[in-house]
Protein backbone atom coordinates (compact mmCIF):
# COMPACT_ATOMS: atom_id res chain seq x y z
CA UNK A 1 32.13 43.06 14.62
CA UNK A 2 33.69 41.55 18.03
CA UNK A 3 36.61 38.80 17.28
CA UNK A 4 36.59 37.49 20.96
CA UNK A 5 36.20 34.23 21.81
CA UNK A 6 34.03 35.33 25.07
CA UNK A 7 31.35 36.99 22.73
CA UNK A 8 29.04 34.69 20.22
CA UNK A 9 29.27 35.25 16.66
CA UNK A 10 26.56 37.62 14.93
CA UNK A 11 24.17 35.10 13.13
CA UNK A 12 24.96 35.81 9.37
CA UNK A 13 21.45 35.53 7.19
CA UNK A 14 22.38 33.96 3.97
CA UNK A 15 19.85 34.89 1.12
CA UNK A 16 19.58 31.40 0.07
CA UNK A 17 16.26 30.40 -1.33
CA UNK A 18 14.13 27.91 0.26
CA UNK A 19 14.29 24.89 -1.55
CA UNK A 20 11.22 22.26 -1.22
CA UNK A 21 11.90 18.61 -2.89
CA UNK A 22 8.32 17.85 -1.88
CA UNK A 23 6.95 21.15 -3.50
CA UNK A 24 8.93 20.79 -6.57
CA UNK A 25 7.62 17.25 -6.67
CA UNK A 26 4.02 17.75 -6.32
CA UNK A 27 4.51 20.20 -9.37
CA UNK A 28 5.88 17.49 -11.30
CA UNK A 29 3.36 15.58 -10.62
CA UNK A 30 0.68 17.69 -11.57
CA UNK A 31 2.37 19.19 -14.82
CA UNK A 32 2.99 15.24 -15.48
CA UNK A 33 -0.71 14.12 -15.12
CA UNK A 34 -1.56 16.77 -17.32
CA UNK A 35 0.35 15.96 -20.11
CA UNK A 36 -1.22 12.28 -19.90
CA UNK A 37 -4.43 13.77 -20.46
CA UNK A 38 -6.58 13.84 -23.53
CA UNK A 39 -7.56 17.49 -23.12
CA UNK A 40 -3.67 18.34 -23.33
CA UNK A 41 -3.71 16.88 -26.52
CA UNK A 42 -6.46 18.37 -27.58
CA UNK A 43 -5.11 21.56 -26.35
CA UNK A 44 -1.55 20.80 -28.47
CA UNK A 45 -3.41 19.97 -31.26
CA UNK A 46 -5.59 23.30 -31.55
CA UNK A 47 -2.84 25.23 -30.91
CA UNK A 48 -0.82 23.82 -33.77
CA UNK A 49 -3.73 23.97 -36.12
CA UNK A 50 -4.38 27.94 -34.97
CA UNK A 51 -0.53 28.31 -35.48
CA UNK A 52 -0.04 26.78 -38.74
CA UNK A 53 -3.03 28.05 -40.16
CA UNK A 54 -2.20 31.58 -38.79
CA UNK A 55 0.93 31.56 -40.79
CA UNK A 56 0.42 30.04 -43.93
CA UNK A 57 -3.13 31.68 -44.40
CA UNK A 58 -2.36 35.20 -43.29
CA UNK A 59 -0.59 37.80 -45.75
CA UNK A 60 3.07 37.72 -45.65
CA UNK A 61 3.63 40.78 -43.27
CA UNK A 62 1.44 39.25 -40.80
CA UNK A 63 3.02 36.07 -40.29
CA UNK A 64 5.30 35.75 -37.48
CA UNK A 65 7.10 32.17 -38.35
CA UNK A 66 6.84 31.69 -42.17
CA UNK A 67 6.99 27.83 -43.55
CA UNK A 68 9.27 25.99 -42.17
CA UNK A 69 7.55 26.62 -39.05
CA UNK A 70 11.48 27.34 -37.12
CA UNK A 71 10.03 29.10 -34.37
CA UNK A 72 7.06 26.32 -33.44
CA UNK A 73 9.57 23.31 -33.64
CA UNK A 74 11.92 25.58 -30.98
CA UNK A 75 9.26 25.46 -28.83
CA UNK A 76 7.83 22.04 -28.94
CA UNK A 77 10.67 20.56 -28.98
CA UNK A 78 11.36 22.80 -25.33
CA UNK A 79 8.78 21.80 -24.26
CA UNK A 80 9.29 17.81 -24.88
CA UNK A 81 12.92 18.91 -23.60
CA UNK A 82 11.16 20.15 -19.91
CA UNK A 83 7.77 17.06 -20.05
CA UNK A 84 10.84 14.52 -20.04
CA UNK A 85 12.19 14.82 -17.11
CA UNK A 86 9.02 16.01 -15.41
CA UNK A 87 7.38 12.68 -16.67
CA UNK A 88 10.72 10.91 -15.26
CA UNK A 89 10.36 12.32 -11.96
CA UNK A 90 6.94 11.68 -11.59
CA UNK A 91 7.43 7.99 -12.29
CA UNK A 92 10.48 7.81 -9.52
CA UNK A 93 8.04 9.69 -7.35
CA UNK A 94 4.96 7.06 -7.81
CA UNK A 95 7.85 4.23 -7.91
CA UNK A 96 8.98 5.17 -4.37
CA UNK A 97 5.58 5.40 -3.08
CA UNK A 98 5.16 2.00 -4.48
CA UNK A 99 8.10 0.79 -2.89
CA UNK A 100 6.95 2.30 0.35
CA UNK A 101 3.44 0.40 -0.41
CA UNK A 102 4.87 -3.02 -0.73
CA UNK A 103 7.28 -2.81 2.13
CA UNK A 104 3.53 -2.52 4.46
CA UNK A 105 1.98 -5.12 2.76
CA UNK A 106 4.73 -7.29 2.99
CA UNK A 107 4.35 -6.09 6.97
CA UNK A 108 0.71 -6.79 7.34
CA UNK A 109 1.36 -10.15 5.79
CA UNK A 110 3.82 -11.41 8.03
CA UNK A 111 1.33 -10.04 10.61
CA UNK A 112 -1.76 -12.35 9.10
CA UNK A 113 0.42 -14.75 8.64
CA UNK A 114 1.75 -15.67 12.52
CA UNK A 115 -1.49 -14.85 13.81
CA UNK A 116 -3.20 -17.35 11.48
CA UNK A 117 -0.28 -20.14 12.72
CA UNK A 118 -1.52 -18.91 15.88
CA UNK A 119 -5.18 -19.17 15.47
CA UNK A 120 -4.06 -22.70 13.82
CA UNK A 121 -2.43 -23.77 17.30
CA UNK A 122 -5.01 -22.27 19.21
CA UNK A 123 -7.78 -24.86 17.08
CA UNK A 124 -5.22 -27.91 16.94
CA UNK A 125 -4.92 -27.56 21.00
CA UNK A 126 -8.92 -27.18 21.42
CA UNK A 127 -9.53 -30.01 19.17
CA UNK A 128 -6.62 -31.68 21.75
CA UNK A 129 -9.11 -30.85 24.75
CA UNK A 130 -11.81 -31.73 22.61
CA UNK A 131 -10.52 -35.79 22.03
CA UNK A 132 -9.68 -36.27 25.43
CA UNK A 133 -13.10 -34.74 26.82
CA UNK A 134 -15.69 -37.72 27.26
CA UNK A 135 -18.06 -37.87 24.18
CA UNK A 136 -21.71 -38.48 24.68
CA UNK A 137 -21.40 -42.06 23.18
CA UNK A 138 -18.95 -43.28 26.48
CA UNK A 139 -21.19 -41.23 28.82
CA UNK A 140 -24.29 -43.48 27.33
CA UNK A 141 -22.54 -46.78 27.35
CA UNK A 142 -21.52 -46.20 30.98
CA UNK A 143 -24.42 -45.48 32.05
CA UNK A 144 -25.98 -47.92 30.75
CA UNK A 145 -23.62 -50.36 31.57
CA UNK A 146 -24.39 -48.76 35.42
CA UNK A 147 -27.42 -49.72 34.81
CA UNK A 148 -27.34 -53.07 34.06
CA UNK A 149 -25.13 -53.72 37.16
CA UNK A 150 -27.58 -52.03 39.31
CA UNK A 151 -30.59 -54.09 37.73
CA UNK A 152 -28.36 -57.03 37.92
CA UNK A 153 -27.21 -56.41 41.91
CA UNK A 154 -28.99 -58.88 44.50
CA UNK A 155 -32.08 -56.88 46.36
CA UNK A 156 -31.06 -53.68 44.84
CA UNK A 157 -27.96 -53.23 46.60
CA UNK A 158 -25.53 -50.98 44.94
CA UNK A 159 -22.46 -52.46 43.33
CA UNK A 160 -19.23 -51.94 44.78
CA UNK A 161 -17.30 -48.84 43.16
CA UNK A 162 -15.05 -49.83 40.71
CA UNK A 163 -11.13 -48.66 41.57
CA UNK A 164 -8.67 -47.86 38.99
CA UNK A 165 -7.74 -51.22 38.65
CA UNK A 166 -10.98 -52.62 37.90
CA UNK A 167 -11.80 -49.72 34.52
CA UNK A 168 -12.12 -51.03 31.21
């Protein structure tokens, strides 16, 4: 191996494992699911039966864990011992994805919510236009009030144009 500081260091491989969080996770989750399931108990439950039954009904010399039942309670209660935290990290998993999902629909609500106070401007400014635009009521009177001035002129002569003054 060269020890000069003009030559780059050999890589070193480490034998490490390759460690997935998401892997390991998805695992969880499925093991988890599982054991909320209906056939998993059902699945317990026959096996207990078959396992109890195996050793209390079977002679003596056949029966691998007499009475008490020792060897079953080691391994149920290993196997409640591993569901736990497998259950546990689940939850945090779906609780994280939850917090995820309620951090974009807070997001997408703030988004609805200025564009509906702008869509709420946009209708308060055309109803603005809308009150100061002349309404088909004032464009009848006036012309009908047009009317009566021409009717009413001298030999049909039009009346003088009113100026700015001389509005109602």
């Amino acid at each position: 191996m060269v020890n000069r500081l003009d030559q780059p260091r050999e890589l070193r491989r480490t034998i490490r494992p390759h460690y997935d969080p998401e892997a390991f996770g998805r695992m969880s989750e499925r093991i988890a699911r599982f054991l909320g399931t209906a056939r998993f108990l059902v699945y317990l439950t026959v096996f207990i039966v078959v396992w109890v039954s195996w050793n209390m009904l079977v002679p003596r010399h056949l029966a691998f864990d007499p009475y008490p039942f020792i060897f079953l309670t080691l391994m149920l209660s290993v196997q409640a011992s591993y569901a736990a935290p497998l259950i546990l990290l689940a939850q945090n998993r779906q609780a994280d994805r939850d917090r995820v999902q309620t951090e974009q629909d807070r997001l997408r609500a703030e988004r609805d919510q200025a564009e509906i106070e702008y869509l709420t401007r946009e209708i308060a400014g055309l109803r603005l236009a809308l009150g100061e635009l002349a309404t088909r009521d004032y464009i009848r009177d006036e012309l009908e009030h047009l009317a009566a001035e021409f009717r009413a002129a001298p030999g049909g002569t039009r009346p003088a144009r009113p100026g700015p003054d001389d509005r109602r």
